[in-house]
N, C-alpha and C. Protein backbone atom coordinates (compact mmCIF):
# COMPACT_ATOMS: atom_id res chain seq x y z
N UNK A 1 70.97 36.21 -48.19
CA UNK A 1 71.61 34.93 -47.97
C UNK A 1 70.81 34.07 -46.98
N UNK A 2 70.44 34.65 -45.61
CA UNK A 2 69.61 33.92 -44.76
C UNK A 2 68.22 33.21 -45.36
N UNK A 3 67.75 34.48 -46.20
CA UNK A 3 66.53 33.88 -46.88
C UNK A 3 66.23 32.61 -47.63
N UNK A 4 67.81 32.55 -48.49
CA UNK A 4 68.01 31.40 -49.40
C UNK A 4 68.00 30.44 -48.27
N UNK A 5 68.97 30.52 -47.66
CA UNK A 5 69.22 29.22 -46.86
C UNK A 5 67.64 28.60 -45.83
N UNK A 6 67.09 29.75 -45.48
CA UNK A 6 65.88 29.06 -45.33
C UNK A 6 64.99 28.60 -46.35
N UNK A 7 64.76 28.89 -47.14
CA UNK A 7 63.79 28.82 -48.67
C UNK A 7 64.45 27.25 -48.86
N UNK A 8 65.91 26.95 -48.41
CA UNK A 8 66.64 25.43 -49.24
C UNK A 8 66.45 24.46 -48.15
N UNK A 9 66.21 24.77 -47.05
CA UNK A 9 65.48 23.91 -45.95
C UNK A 9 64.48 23.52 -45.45
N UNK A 10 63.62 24.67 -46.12
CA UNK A 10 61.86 24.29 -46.45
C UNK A 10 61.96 23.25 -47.32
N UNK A 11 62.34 23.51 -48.66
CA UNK A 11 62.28 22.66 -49.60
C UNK A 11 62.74 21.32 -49.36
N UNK A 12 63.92 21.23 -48.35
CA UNK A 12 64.17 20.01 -47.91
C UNK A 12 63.19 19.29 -47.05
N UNK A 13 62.71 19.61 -46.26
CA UNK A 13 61.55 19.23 -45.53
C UNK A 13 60.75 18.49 -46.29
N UNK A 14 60.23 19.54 -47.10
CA UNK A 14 59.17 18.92 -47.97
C UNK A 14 59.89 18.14 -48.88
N UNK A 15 60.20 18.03 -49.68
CA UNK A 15 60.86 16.74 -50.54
C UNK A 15 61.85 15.74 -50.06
N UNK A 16 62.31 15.63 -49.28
CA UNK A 16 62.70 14.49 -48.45
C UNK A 16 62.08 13.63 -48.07
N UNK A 17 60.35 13.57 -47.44
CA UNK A 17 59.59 12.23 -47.50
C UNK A 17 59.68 11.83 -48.50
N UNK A 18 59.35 12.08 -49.55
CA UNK A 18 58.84 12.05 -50.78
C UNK A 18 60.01 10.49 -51.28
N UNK A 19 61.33 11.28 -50.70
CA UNK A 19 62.38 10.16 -51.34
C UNK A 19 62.46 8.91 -49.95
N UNK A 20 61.83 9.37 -48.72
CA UNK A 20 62.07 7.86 -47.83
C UNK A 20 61.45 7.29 -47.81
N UNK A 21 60.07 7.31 -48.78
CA UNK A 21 59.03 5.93 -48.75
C UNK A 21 59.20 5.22 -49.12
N UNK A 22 60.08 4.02 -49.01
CA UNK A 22 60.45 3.10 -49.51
C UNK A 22 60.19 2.22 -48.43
N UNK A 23 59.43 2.32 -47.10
CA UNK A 23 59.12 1.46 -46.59
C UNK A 23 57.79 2.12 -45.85
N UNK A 24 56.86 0.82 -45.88
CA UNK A 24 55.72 1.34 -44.64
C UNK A 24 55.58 1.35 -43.28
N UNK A 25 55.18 2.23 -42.38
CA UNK A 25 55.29 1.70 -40.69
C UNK A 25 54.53 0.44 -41.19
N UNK A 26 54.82 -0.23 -40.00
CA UNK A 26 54.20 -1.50 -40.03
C UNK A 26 52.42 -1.57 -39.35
N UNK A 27 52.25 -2.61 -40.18
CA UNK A 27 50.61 -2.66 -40.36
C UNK A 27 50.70 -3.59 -39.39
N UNK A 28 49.76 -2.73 -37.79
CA UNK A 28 49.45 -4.08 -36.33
C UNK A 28 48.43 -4.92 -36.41
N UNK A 29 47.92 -4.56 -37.34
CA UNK A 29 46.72 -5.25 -37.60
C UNK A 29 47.24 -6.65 -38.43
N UNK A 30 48.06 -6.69 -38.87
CA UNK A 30 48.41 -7.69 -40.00
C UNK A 30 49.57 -8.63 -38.53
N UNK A 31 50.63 -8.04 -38.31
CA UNK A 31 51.56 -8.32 -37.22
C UNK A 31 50.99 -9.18 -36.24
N UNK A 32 49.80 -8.68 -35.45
CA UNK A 32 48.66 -9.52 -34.38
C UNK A 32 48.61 -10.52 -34.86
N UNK A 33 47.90 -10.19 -36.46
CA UNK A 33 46.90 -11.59 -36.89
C UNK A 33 47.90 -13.08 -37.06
N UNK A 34 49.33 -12.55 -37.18
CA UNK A 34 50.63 -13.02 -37.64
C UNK A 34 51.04 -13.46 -36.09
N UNK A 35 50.78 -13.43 -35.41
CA UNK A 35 50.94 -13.19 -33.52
C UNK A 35 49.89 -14.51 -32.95
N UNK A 36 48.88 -14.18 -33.58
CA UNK A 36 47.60 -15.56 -33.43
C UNK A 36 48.12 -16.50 -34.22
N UNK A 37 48.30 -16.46 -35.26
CA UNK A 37 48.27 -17.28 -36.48
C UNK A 37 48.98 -18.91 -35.76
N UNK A 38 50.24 -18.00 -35.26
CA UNK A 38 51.66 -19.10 -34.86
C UNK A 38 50.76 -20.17 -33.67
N UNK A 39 50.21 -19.59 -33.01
CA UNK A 39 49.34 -20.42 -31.93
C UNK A 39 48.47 -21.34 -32.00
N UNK A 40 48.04 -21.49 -33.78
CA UNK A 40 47.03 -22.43 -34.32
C UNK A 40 47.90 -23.85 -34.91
N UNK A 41 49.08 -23.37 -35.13
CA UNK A 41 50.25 -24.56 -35.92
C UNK A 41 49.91 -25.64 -34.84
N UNK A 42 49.21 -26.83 -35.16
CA UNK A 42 48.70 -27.93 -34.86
C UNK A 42 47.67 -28.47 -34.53
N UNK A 43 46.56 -27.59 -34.74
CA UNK A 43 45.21 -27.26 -34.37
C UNK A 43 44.60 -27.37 -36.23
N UNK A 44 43.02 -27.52 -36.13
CA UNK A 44 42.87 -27.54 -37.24
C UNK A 44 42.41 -26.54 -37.87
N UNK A 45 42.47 -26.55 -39.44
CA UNK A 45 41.93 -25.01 -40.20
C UNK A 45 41.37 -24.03 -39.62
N UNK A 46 40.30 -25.22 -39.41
CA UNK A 46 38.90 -24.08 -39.03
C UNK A 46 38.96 -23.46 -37.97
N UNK A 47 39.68 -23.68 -37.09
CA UNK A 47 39.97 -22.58 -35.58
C UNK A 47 40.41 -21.30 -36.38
N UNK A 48 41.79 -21.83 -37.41
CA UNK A 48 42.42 -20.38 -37.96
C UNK A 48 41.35 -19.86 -38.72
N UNK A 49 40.69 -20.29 -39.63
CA UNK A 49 39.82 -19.59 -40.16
C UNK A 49 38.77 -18.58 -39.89
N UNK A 50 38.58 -19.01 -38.38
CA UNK A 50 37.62 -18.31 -37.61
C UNK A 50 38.40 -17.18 -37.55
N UNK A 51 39.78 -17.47 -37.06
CA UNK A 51 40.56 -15.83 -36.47
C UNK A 51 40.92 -15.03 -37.49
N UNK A 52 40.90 -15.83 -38.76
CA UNK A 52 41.56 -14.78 -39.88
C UNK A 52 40.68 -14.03 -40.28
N UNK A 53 39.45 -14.84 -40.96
CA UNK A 53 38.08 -14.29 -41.32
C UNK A 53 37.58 -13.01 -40.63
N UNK A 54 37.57 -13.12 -39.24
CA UNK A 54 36.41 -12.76 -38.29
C UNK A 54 36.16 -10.96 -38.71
N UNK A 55 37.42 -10.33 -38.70
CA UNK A 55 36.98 -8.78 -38.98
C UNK A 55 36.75 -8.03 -40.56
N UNK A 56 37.04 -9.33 -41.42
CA UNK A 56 36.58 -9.01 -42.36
C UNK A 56 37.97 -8.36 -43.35
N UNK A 57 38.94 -8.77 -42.90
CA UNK A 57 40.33 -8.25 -43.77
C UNK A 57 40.58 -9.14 -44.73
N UNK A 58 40.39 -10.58 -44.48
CA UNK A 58 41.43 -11.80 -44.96
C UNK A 58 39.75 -12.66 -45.52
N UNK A 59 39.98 -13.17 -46.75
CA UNK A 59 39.28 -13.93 -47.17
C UNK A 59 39.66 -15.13 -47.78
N UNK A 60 38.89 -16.32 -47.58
CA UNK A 60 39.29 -17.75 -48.24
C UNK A 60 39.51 -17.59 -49.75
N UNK A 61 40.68 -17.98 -50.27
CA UNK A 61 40.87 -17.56 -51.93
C UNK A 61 41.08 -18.62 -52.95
N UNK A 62 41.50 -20.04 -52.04
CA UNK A 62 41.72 -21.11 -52.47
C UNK A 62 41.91 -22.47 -51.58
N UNK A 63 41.18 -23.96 -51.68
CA UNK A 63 42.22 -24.57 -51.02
C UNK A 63 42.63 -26.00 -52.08
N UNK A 64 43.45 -26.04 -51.47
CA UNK A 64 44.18 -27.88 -52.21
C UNK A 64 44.16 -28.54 -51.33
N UNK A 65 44.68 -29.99 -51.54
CA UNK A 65 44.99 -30.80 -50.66
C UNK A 65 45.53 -30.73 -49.04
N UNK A 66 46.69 -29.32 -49.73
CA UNK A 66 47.69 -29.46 -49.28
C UNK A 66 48.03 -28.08 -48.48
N UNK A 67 47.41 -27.36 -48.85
CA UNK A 67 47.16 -26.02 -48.41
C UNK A 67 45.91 -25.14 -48.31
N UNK A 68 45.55 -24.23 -47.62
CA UNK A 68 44.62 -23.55 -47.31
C UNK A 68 45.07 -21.73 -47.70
N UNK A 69 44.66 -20.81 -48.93
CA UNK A 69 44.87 -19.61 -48.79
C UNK A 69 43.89 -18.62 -48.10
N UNK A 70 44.72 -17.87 -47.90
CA UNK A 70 44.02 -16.54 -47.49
C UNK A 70 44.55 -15.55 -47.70
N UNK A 71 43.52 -13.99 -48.62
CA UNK A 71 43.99 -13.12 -49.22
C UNK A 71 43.76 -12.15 -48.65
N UNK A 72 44.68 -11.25 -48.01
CA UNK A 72 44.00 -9.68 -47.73
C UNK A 72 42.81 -9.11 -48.73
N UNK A 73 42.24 -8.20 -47.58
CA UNK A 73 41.28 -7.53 -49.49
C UNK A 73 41.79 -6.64 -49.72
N UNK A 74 43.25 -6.00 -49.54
CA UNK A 74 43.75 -5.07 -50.09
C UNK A 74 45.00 -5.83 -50.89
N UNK A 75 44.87 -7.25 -51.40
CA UNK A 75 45.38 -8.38 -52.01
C UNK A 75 47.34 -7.95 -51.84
N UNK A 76 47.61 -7.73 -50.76
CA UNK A 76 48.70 -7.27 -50.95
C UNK A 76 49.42 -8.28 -49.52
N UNK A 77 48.32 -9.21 -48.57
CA UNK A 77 49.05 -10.35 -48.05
C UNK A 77 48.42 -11.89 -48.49
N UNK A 78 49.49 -12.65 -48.22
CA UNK A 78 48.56 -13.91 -48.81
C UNK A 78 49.17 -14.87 -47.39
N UNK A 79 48.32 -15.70 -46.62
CA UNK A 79 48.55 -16.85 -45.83
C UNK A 79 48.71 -17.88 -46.55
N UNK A 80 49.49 -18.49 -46.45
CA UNK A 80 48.89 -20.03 -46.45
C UNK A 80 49.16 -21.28 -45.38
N UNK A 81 48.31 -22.12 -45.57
CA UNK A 81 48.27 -22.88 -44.09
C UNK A 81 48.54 -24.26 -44.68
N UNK A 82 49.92 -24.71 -44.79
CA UNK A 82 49.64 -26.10 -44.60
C UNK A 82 49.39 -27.17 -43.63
N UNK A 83 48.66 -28.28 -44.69
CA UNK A 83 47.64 -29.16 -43.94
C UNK A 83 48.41 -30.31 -43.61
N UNK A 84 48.18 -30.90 -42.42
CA UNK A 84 48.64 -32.34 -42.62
C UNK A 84 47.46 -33.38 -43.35
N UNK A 85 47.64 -34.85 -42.91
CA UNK A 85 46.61 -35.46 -43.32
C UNK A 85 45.26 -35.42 -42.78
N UNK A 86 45.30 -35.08 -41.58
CA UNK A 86 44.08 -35.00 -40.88
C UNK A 86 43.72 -33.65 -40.82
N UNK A 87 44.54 -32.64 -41.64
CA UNK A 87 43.52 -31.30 -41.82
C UNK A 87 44.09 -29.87 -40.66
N UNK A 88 45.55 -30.83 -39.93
CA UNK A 88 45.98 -30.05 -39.05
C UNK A 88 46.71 -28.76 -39.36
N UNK A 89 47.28 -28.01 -38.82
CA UNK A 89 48.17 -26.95 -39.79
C UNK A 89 49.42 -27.49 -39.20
N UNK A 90 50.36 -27.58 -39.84
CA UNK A 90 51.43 -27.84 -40.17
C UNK A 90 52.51 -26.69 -39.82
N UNK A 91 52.27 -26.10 -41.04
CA UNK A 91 52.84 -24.65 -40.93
C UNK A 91 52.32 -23.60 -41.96
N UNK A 92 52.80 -22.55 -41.89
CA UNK A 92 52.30 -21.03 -41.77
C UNK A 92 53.15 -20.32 -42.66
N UNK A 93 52.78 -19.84 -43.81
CA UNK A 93 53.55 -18.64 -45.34
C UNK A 93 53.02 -17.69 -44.93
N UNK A 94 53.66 -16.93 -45.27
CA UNK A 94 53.31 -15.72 -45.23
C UNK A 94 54.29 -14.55 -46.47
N UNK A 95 53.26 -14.16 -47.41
CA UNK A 95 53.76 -13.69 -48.39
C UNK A 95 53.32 -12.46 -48.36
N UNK A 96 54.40 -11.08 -48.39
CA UNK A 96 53.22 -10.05 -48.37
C UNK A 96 54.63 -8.81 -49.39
N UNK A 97 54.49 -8.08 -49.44
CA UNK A 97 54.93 -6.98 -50.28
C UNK A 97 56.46 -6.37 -49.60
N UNK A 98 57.61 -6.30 -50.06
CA UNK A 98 58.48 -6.29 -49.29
C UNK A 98 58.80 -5.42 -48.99
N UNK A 99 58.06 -4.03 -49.21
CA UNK A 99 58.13 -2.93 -48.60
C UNK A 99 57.17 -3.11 -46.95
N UNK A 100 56.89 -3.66 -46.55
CA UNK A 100 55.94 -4.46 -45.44
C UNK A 100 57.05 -5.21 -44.44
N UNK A 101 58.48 -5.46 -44.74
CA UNK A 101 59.51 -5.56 -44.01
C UNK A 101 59.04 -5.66 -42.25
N UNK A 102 58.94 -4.25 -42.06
CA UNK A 102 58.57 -3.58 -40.93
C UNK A 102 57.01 -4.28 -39.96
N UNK A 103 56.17 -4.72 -41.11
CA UNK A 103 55.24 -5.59 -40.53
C UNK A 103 55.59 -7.33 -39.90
N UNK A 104 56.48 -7.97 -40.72
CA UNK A 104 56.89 -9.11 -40.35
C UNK A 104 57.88 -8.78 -39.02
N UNK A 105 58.87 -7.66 -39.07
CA UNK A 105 59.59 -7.82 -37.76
C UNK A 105 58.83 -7.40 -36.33
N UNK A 106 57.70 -6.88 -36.98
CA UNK A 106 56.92 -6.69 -35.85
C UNK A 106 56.10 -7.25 -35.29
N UNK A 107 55.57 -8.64 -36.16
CA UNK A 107 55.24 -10.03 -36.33
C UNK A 107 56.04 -10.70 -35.10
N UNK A 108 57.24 -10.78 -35.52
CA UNK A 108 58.39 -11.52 -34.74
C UNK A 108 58.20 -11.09 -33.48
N UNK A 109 58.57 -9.69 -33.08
CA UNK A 109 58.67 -9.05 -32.38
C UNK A 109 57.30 -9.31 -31.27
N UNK A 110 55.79 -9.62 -31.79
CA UNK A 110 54.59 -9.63 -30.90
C UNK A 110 54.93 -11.28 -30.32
N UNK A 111 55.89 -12.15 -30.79
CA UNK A 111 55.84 -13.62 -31.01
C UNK A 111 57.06 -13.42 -30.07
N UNK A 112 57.68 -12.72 -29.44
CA UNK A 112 58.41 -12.98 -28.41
C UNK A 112 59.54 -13.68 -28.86
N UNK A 113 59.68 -13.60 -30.50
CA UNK A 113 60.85 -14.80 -31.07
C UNK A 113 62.46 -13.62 -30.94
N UNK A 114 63.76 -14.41 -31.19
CA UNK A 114 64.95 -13.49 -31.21
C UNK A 114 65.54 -14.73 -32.06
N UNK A 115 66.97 -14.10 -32.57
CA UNK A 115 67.34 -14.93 -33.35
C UNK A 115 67.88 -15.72 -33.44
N UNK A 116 67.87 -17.20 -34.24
CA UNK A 116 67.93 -18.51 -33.65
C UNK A 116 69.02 -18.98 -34.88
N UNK A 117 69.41 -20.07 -34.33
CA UNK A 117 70.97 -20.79 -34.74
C UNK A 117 70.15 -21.93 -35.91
N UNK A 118 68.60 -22.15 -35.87
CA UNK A 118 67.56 -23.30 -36.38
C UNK A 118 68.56 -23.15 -37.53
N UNK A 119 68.51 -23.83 -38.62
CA UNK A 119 68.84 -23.86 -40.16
C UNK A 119 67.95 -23.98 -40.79
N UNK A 120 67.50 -23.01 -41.80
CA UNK A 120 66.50 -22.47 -42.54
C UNK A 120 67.27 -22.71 -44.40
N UNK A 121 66.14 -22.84 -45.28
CA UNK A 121 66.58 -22.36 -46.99
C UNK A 121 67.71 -21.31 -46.44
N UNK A 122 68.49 -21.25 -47.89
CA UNK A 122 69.37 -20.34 -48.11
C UNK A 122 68.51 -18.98 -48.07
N UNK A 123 68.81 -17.78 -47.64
CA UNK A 123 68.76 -16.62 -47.73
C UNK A 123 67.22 -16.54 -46.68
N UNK A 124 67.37 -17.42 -45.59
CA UNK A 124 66.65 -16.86 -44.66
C UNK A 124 67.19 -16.62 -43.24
N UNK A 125 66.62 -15.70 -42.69
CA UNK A 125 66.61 -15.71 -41.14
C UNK A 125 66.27 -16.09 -40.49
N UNK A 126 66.64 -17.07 -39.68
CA UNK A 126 66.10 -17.95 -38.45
C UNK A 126 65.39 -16.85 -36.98
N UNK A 127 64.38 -16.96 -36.60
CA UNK A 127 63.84 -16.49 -35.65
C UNK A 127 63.29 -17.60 -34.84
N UNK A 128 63.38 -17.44 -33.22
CA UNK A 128 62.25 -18.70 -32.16
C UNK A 128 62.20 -18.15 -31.31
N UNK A 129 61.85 -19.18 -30.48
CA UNK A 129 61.02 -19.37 -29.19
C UNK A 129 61.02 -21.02 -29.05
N UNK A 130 60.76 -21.04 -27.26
CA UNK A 130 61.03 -23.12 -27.14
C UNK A 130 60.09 -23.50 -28.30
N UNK A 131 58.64 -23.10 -28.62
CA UNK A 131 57.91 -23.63 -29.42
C UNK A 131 57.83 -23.69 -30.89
N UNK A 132 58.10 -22.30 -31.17
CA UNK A 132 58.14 -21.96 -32.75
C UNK A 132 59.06 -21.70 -33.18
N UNK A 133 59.32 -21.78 -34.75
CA UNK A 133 60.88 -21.06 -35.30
C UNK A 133 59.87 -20.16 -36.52
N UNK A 134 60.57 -19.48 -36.92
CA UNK A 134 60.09 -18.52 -37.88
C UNK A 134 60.92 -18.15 -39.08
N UNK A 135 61.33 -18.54 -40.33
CA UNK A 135 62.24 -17.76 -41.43
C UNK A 135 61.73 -16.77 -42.24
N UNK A 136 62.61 -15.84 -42.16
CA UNK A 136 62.59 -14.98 -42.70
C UNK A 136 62.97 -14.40 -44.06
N UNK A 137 62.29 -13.96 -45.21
CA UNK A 137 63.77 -14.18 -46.37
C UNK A 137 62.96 -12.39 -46.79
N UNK A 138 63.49 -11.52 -46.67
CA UNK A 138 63.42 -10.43 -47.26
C UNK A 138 63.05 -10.27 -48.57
N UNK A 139 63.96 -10.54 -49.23
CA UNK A 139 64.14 -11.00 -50.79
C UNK A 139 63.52 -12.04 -51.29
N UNK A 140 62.38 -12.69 -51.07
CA UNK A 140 61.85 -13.66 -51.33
C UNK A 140 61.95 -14.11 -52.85
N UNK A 141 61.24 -12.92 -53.73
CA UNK A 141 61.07 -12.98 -54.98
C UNK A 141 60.74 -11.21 -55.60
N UNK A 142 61.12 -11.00 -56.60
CA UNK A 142 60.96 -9.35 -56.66
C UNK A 142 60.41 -8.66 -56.43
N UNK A 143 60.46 -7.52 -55.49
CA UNK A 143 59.06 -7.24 -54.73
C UNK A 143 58.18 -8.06 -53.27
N UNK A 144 58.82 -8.96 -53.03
CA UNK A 144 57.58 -9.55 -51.53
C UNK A 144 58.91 -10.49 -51.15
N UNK A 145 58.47 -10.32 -49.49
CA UNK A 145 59.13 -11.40 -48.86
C UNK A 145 58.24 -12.14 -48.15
N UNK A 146 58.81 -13.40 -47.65
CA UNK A 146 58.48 -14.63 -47.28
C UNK A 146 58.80 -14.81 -45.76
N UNK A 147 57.37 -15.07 -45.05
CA UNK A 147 57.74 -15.80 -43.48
C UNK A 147 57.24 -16.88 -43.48
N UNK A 148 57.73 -17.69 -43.01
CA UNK A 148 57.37 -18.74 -42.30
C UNK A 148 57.34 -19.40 -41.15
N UNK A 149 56.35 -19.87 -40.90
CA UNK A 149 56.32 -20.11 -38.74
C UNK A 149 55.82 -21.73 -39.29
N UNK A 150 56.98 -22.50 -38.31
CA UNK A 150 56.79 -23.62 -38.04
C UNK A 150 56.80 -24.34 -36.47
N UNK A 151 56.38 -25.54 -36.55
CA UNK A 151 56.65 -25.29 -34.74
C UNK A 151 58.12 -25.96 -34.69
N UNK A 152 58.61 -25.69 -33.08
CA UNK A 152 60.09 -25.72 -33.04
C UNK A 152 60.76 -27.55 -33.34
């Protein structure tokens, strides 16, 4: 009897990760860059570009008028920077895989933001600070959620 019951608690061990990956620790490397990012909202592209670029994670993937992308090379985050007219950033997307949850609150979390009364789209979370607000939508679209940092 003892034997079984250990033999059914090994087995639990081991097959129990198996069923809680449904989320990743959060990636600091992505969180930081998400930590800088907010500090460029009114400054122009090319400052951010310098910081996104520089270690070689995030590459230029597109721009418009109206926006500026940037793609992880493990294509699983996407920036985007909108522009004003003079090329300023505006504000800050952030689209990444919604098992990555854990990376955006830790985003928040390096940004010194807590949660704010701002009014955001339906089905987001308001996050700030005196300067910035941040929404949050988990559920963005199937599979990835949506941040956004604007200034306050």
């Amino acid at each position: 009897m003892q034997k079984k019951l250990i033999a059914i608690v090994i087995a639990a061990i081991w097959i129990l990760p198996v069923f809680a990956q449904t989320a990743e620790p959060p990636d600091l490397n992505v969180a930081a860059q998400i930590g800088v990012l907010v500090t460029k909202i009114g400054l122009p592209v090319d400052s951010a570009r310098n910081d996104i670029t520089a270690f070689g994670r995030f590459s230029q993937i597109r721009e418009t008028g109206a926006f500026t992308f940037f793609q992880s090379k493990d294509q699983k985050v996407i920036f985007g920077l909108k522009k004003d007219d003079a090329g300023n950033i505006q504000m800050i997307i952030c689209d990444m895989p919604d098992i990555m949850l854990s990376t955006a609150k830790k985003a928040i979390s390096y940004m010194e933001m807590s949660l704010s009364d701002a009014k955001g789209p339906p089905g987001y979370i308001a996050y700030g600070t005196s300067k910035y607000t941040a929404f949050l939508n988990p559920e963005q679209r199937e599979g990835y959620l949506e941040l956004i940092l604007a200034p306050r």
